[in-house]
PDB file of N, CA and C in Angstrom:
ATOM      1  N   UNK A   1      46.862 116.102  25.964  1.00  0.00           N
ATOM      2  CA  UNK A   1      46.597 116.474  27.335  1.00  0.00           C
ATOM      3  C   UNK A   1      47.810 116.207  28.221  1.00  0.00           C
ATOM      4  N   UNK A   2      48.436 114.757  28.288  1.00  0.00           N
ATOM      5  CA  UNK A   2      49.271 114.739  29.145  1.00  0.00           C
ATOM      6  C   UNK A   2      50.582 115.676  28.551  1.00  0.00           C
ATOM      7  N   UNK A   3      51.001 116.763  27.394  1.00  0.00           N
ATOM      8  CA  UNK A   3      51.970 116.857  26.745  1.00  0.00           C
ATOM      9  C   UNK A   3      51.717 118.521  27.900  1.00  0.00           C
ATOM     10  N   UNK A   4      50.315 118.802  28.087  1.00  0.00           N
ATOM     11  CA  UNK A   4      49.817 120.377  28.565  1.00  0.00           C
ATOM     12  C   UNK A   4      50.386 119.679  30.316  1.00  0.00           C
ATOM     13  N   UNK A   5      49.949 118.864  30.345  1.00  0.00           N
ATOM     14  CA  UNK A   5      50.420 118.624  31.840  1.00  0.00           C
ATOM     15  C   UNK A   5      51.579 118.764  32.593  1.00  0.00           C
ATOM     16  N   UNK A   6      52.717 118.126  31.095  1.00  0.00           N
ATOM     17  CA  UNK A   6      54.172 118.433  31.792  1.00  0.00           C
ATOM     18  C   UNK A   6      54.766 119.422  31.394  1.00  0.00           C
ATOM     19  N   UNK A   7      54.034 120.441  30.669  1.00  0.00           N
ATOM     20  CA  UNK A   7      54.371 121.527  30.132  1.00  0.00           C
ATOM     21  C   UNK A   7      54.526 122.709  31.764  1.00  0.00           C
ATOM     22  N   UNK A   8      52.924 122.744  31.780  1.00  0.00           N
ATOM     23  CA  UNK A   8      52.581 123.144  33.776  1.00  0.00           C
ATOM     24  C   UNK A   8      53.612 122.799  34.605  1.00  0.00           C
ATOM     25  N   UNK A   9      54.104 121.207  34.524  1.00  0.00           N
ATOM     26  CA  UNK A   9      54.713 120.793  35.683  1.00  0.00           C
ATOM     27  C   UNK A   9      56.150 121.370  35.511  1.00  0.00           C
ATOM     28  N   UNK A  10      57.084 121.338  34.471  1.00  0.00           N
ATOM     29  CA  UNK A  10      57.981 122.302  33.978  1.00  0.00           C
ATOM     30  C   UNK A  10      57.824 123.828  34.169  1.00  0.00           C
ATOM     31  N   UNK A  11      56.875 124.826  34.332  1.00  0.00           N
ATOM     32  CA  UNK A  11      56.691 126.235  34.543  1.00  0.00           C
ATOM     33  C   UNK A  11      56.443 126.172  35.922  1.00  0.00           C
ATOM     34  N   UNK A  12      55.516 125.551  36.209  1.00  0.00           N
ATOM     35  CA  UNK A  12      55.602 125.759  37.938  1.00  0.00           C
ATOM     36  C   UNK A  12      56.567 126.247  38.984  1.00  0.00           C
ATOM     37  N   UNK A  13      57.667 125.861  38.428  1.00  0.00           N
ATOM     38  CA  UNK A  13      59.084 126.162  39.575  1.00  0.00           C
ATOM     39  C   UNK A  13      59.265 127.740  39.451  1.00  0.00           C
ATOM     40  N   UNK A  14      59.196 128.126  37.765  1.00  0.00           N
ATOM     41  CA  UNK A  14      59.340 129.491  37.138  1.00  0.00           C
ATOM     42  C   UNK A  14      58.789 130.351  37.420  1.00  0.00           C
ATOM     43  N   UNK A  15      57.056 130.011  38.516  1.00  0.00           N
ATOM     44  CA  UNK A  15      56.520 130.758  38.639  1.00  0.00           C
ATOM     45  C   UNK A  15      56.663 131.568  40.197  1.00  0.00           C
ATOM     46  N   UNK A  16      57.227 130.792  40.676  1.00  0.00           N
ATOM     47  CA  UNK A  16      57.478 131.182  42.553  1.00  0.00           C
ATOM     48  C   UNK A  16      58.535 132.255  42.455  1.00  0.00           C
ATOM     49  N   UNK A  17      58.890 133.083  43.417  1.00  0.00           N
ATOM     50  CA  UNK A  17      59.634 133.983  43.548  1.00  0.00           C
ATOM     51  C   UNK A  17      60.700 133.090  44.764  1.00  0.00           C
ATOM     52  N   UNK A  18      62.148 132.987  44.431  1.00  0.00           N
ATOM     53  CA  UNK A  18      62.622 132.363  45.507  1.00  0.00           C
ATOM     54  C   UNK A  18      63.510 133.627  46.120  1.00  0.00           C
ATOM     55  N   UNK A  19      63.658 133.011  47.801  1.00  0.00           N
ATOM     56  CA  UNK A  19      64.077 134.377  48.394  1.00  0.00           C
ATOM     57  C   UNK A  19      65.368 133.417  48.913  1.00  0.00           C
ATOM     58  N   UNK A  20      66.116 134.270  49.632  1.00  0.00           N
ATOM     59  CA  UNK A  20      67.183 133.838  50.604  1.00  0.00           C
ATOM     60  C   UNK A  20      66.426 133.708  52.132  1.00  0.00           C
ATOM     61  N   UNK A  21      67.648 132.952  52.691  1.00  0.00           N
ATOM     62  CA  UNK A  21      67.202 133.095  53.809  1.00  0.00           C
ATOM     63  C   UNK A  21      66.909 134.003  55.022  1.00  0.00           C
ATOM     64  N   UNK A  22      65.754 134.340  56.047  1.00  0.00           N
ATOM     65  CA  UNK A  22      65.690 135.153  56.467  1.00  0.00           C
ATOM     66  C   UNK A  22      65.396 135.113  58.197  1.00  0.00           C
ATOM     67  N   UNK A  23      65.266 133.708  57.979  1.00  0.00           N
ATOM     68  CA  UNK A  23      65.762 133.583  59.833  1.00  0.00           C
ATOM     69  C   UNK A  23      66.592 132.313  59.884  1.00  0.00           C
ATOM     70  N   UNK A  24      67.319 132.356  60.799  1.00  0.00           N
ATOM     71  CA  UNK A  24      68.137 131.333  61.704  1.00  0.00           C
ATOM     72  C   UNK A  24      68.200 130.786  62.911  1.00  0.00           C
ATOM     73  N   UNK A  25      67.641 129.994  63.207  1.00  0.00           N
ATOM     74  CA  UNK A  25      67.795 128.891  64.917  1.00  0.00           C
ATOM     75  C   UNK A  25      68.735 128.556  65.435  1.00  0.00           C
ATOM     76  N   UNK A  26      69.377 128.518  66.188  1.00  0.00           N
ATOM     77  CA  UNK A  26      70.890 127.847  66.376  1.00  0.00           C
ATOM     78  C   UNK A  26      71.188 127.724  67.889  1.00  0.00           C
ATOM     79  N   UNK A  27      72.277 126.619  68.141  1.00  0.00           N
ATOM     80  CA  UNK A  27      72.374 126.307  69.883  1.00  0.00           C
ATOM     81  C   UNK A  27      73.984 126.220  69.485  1.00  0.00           C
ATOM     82  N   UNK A  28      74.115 126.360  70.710  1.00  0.00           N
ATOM     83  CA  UNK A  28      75.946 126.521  71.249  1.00  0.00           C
ATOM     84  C   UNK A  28      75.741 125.046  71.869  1.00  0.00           C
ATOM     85  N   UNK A  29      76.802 124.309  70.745  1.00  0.00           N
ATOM     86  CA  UNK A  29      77.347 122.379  71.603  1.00  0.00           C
ATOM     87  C   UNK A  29      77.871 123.094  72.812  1.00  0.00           C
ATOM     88  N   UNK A  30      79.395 123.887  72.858  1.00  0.00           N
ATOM     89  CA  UNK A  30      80.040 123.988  74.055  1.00  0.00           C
ATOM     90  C   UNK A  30      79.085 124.184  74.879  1.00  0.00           C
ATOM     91  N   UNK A  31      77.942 124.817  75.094  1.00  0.00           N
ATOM     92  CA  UNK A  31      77.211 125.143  76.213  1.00  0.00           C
ATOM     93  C   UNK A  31      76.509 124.427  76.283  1.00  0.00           C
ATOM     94  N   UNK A  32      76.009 123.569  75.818  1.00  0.00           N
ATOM     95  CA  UNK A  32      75.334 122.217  76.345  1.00  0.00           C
ATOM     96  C   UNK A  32      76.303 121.506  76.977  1.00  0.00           C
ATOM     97  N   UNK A  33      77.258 121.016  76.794  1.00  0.00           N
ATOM     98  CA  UNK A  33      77.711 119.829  77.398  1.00  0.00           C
ATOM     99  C   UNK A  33      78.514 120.681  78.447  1.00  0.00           C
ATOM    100  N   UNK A  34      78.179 122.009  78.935  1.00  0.00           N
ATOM    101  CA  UNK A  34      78.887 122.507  80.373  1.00  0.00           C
ATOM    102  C   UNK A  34      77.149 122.831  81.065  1.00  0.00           C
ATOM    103  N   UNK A  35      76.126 122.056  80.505  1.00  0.00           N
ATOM    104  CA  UNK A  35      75.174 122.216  81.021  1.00  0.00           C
ATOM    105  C   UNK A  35      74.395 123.256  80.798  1.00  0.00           C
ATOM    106  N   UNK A  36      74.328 124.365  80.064  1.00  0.00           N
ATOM    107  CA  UNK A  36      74.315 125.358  80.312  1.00  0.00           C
ATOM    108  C   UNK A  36      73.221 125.341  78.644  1.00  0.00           C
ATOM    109  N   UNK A  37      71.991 126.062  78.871  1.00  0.00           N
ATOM    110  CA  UNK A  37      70.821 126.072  78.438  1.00  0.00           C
ATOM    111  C   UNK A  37      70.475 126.932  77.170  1.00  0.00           C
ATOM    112  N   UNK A  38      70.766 126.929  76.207  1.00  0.00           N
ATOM    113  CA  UNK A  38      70.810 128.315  75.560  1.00  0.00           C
ATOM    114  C   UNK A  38      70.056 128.063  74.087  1.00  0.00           C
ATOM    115  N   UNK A  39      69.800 128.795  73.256  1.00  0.00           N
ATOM    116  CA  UNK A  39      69.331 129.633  72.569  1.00  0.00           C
ATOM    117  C   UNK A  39      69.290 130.252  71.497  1.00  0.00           C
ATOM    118  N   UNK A  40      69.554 130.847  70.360  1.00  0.00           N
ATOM    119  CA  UNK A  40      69.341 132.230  69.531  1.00  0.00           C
ATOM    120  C   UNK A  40      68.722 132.260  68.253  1.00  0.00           C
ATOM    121  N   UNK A  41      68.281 133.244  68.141  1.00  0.00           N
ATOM    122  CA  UNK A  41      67.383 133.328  66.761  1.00  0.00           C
ATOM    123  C   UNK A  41      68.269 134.708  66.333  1.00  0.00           C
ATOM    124  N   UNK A  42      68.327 134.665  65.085  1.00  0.00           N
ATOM    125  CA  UNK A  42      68.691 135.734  64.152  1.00  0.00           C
ATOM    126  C   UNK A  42      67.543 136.015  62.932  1.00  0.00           C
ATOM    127  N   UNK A  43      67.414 137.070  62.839  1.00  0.00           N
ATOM    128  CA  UNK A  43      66.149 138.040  61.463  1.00  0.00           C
ATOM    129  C   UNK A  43      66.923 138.815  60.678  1.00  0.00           C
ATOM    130  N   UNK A  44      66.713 138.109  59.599  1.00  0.00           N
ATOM    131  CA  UNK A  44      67.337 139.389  58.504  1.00  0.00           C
ATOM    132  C   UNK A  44      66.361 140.999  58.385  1.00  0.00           C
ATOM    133  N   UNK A  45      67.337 142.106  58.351  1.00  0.00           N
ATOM    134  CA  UNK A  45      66.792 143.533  58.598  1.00  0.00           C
ATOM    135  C   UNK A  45      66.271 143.935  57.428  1.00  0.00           C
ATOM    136  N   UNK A  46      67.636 143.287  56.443  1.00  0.00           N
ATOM    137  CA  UNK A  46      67.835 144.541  55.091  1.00  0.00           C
ATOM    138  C   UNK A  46      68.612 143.075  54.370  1.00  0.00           C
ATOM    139  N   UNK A  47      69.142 143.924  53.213  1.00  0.00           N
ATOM    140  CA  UNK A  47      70.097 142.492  52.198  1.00  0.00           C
ATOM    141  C   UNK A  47      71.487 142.185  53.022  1.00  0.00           C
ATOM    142  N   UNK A  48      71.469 143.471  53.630  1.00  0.00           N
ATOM    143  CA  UNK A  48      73.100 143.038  53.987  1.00  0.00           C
ATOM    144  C   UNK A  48      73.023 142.871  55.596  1.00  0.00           C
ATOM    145  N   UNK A  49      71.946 143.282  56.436  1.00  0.00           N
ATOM    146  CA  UNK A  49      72.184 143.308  57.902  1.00  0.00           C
ATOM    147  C   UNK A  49      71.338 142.046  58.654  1.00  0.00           C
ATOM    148  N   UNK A  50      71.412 141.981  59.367  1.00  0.00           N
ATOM    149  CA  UNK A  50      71.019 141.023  60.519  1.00  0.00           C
ATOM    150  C   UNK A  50      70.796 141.356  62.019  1.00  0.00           C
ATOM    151  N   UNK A  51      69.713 141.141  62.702  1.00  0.00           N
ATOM    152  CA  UNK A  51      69.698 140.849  64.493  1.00  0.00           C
ATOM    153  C   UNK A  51      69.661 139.473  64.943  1.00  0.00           C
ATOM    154  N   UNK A  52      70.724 139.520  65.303  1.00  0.00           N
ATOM    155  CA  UNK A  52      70.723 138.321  66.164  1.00  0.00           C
ATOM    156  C   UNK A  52      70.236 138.199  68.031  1.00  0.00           C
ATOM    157  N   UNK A  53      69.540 137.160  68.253  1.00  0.00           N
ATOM    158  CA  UNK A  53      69.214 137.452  70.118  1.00  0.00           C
ATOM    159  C   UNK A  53      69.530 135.890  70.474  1.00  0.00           C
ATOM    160  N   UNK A  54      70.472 136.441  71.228  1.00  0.00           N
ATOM    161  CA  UNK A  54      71.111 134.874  72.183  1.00  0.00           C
ATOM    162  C   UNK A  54      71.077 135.032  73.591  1.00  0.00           C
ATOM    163  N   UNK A  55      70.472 133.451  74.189  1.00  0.00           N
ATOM    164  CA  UNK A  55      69.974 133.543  75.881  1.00  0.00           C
ATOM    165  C   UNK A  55      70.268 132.273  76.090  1.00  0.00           C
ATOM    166  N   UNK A  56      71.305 132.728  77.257  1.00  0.00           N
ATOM    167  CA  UNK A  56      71.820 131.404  78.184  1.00  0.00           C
ATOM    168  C   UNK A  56      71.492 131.138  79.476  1.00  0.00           C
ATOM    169  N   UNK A  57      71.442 129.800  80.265  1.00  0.00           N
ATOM    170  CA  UNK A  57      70.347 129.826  81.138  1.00  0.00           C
ATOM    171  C   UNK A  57      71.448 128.158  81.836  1.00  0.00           C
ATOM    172  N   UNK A  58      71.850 128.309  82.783  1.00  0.00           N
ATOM    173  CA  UNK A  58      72.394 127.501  83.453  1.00  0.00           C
ATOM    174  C   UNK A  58      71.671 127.727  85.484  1.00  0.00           C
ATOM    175  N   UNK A  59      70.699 126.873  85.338  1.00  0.00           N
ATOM    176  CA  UNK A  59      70.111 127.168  87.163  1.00  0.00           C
ATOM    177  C   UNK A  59      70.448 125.831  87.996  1.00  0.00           C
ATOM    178  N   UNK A  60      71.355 125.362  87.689  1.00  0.00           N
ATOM    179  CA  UNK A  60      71.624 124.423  88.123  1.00  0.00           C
ATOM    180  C   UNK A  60      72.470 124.223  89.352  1.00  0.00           C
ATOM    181  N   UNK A  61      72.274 123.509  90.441  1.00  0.00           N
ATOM    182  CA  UNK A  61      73.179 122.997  91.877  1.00  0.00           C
ATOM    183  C   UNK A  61      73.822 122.289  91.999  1.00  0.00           C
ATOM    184  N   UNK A  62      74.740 121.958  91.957  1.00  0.00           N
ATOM    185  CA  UNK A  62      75.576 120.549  92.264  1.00  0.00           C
ATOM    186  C   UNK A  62      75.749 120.221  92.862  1.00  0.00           C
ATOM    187  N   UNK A  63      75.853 120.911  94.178  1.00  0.00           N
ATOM    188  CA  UNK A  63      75.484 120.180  95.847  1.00  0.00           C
ATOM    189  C   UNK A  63      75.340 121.094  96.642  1.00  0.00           C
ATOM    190  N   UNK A  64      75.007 120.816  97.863  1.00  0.00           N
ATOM    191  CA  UNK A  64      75.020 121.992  98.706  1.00  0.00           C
ATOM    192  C   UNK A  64      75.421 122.989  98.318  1.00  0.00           C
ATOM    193  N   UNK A  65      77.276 122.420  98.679  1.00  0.00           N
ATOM    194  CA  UNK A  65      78.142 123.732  98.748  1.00  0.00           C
ATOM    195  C   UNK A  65      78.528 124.404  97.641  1.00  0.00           C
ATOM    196  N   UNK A  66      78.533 123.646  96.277  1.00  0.00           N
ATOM    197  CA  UNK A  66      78.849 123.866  94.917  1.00  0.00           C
ATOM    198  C   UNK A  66      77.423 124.201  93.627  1.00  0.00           C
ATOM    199  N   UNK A  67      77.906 125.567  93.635  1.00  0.00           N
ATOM    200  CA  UNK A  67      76.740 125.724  92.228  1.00  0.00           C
ATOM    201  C   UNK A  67      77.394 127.076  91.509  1.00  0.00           C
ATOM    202  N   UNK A  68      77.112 126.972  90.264  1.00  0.00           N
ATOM    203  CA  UNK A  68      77.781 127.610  88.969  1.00  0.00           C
ATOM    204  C   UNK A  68      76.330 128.039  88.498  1.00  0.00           C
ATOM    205  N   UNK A  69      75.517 128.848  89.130  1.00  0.00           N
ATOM    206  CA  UNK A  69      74.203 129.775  87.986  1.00  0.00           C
ATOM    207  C   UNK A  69      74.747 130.592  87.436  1.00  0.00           C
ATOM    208  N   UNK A  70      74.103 130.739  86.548  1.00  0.00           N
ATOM    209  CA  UNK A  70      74.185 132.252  85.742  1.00  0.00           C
ATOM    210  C   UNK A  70      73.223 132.330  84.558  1.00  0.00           C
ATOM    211  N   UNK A  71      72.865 133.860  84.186  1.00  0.00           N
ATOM    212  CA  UNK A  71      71.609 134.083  82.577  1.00  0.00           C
ATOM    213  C   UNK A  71      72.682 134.642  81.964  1.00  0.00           C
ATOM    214  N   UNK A  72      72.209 134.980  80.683  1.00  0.00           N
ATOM    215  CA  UNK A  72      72.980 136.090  79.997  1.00  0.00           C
ATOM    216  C   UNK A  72      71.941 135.966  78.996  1.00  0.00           C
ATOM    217  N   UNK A  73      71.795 137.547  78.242  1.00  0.00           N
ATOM    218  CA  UNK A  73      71.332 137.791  76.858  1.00  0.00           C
ATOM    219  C   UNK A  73      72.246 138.700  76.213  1.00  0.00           C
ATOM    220  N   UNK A  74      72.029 138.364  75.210  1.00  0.00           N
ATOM    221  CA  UNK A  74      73.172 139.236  74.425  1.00  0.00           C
ATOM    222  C   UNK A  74      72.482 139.010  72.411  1.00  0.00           C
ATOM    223  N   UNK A  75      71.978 140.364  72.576  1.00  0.00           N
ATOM    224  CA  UNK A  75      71.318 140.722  71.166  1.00  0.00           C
ATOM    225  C   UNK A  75      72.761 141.596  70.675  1.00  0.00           C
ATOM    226  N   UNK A  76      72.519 141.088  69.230  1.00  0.00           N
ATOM    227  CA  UNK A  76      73.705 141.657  68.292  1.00  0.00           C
ATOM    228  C   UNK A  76      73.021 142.501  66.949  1.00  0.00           C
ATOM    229  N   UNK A  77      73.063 143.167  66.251  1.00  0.00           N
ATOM    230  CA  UNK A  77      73.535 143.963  65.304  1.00  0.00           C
ATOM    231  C   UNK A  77      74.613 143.552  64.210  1.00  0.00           C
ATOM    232  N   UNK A  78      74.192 143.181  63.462  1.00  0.00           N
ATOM    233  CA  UNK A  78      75.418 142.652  62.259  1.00  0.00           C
ATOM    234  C   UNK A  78      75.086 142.678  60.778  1.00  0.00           C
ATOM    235  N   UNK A  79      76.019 143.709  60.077  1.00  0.00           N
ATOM    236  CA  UNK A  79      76.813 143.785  59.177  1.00  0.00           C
ATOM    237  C   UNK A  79      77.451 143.015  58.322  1.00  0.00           C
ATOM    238  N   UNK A  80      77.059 142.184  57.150  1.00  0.00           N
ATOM    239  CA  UNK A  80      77.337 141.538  56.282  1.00  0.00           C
ATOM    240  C   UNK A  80      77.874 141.965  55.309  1.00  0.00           C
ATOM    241  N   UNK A  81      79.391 142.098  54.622  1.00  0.00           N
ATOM    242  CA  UNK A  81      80.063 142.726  53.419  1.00  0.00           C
ATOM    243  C   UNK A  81      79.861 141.832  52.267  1.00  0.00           C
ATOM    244  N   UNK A  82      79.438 140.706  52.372  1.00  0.00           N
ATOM    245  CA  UNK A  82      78.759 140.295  50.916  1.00  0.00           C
ATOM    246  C   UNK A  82      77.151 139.897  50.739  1.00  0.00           C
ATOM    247  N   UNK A  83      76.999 138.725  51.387  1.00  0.00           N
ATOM    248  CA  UNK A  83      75.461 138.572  51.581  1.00  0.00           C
ATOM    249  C   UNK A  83      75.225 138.052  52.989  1.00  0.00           C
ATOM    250  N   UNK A  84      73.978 138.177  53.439  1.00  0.00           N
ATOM    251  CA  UNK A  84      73.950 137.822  54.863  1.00  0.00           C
ATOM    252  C   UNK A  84      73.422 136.229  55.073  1.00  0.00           C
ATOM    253  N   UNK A  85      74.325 135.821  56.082  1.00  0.00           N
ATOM    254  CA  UNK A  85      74.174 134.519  56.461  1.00  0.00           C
ATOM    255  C   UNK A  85      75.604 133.751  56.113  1.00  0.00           C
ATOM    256  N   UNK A  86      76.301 134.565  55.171  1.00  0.00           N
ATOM    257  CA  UNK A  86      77.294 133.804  54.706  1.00  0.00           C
ATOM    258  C   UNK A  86      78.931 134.710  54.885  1.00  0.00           C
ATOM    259  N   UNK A  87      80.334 133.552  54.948  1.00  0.00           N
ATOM    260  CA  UNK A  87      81.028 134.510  55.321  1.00  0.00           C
ATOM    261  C   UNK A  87      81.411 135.217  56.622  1.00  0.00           C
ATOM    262  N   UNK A  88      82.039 136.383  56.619  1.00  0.00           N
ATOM    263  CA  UNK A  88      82.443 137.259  57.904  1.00  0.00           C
ATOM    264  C   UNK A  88      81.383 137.663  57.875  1.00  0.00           C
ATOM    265  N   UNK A  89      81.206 139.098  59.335  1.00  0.00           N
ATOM    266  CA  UNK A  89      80.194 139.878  59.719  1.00  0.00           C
ATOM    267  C   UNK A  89      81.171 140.763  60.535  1.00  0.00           C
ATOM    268  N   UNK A  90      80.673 141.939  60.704  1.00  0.00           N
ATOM    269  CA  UNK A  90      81.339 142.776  61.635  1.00  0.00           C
ATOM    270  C   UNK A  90      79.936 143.088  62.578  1.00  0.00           C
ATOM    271  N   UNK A  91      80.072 143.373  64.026  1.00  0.00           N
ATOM    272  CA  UNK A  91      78.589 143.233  64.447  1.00  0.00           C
ATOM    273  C   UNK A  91      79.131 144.142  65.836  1.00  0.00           C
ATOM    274  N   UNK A  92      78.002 144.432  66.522  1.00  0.00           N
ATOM    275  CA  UNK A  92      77.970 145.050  67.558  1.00  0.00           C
ATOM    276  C   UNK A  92      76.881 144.791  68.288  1.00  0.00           C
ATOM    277  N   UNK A  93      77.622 144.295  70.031  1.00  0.00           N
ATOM    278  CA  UNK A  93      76.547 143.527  70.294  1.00  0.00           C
ATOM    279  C   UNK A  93      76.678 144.252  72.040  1.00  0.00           C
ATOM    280  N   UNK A  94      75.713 143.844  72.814  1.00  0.00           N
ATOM    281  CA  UNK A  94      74.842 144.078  74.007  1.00  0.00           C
ATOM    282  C   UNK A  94      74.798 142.890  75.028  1.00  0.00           C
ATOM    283  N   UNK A  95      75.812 142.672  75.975  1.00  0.00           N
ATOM    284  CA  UNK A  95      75.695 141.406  77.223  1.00  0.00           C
ATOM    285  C   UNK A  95      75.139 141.975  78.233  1.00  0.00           C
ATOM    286  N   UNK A  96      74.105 141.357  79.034  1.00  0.00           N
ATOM    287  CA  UNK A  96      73.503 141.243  80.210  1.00  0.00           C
ATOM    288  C   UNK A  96      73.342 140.292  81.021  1.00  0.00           C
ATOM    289  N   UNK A  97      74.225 139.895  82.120  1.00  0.00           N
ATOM    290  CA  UNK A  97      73.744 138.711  82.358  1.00  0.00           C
ATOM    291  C   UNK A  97      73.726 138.479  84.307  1.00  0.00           C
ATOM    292  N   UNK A  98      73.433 137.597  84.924  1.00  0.00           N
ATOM    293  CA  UNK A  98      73.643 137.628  86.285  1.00  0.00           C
ATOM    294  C   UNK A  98      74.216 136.431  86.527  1.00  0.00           C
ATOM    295  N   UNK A  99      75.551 136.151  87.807  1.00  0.00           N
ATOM    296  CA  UNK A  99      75.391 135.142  87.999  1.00  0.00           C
ATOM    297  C   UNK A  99      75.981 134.792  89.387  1.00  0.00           C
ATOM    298  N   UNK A 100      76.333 133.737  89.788  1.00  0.00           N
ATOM    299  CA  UNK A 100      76.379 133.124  91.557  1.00  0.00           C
ATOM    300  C   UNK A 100      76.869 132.052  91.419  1.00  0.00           C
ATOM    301  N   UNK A 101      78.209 132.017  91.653  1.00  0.00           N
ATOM    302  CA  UNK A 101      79.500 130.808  91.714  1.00  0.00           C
ATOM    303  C   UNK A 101      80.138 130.755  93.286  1.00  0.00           C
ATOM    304  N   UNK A 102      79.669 129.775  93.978  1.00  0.00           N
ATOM    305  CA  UNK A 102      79.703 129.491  95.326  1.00  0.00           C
ATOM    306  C   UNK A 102      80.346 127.897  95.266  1.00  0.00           C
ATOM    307  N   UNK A 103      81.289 127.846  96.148  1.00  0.00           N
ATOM    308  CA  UNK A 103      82.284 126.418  96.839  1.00  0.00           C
ATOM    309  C   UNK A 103      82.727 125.805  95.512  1.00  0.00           C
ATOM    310  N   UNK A 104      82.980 126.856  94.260  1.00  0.00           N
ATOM    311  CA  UNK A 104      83.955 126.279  93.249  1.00  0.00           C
ATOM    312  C   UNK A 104      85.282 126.750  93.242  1.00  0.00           C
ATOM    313  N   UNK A 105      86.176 125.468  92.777  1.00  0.00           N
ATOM    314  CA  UNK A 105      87.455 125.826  93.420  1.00  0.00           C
ATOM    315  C   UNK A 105      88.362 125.880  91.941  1.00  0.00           C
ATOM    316  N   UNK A 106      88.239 126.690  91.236  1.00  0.00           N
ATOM    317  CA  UNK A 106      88.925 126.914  89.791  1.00  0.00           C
ATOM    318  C   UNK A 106      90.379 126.550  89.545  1.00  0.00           C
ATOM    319  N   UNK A 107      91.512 126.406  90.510  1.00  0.00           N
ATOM    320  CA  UNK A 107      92.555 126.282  90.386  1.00  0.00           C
ATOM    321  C   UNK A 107      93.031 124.886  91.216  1.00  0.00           C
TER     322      UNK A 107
END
C-alpha cells in the first residue's frame, strides 16, 4: 500500500498541464518616491503578444502656491520575438494624460 502511495505521489506532478505566465502586476519605484501613484497590469493575447495598461495618479499640493498634479494612462500593445514576458519587446503604445504645475520653479 504505502509502495501505491508514492507511486501517486510521484505521477501527480505528470498529471497537471503547466502553462507560462499570463498576467503581470507591477509599480514604477521612480514614481513612488516622486510621489506619484501608479499602477499596471499586463495579459498575455497570444504566445508571442501582450497588453499592457499603466495609470499614474499624482493629486497632490504642496502648498498654497506650489502643486505638481497630473493622471496619465497609457495602454501598450507588445510584440515578443522569443517568448513573452522575457527579453526585448517592440510595442506600440497610447498616452493620455492631464496635468497642472503651478508656483514650481524648475531652474
Amino acid at each position: 500500500m504505502k509502495r501505491l502511495y508514492f507511486i501517486l505521489l510521484v505521477m501527480i506532478p505528470f498529471t497537471f498541464r503547466l502553462t507560462a505566465q499570463t498576467v503581470s502586476v507591477k509599480s514604477n519605484v521612480l514614481y513612488d518616491a516622486m510621489t506619484t501613484l501608479n499602477a499596471g497590469v499586463e495579459f498575455s493575447l497570444a504566445s508571442r503578444w501582450t497588453l499592457d495598461l499603466e495609470a499614474n495618479l499624482n493629486p497632490w499640493k504642496y502648498s498654497e502656491e506650489t502643486q505638481l498634479k497630473h493622471w496619465f494612462i497609457q495602454p501598450e500593445l507588445r510584440y515578443w520575438p522569443c517568448r513573452k514576458f522575457e527579453g526585448h519587446f517592440v510595442g506600440a503604445h497610447f498616452l493620455y494624460g492631464d496635468y497642472n504645475v503651478e508656483g514650481t520653479s524648475f531652474f
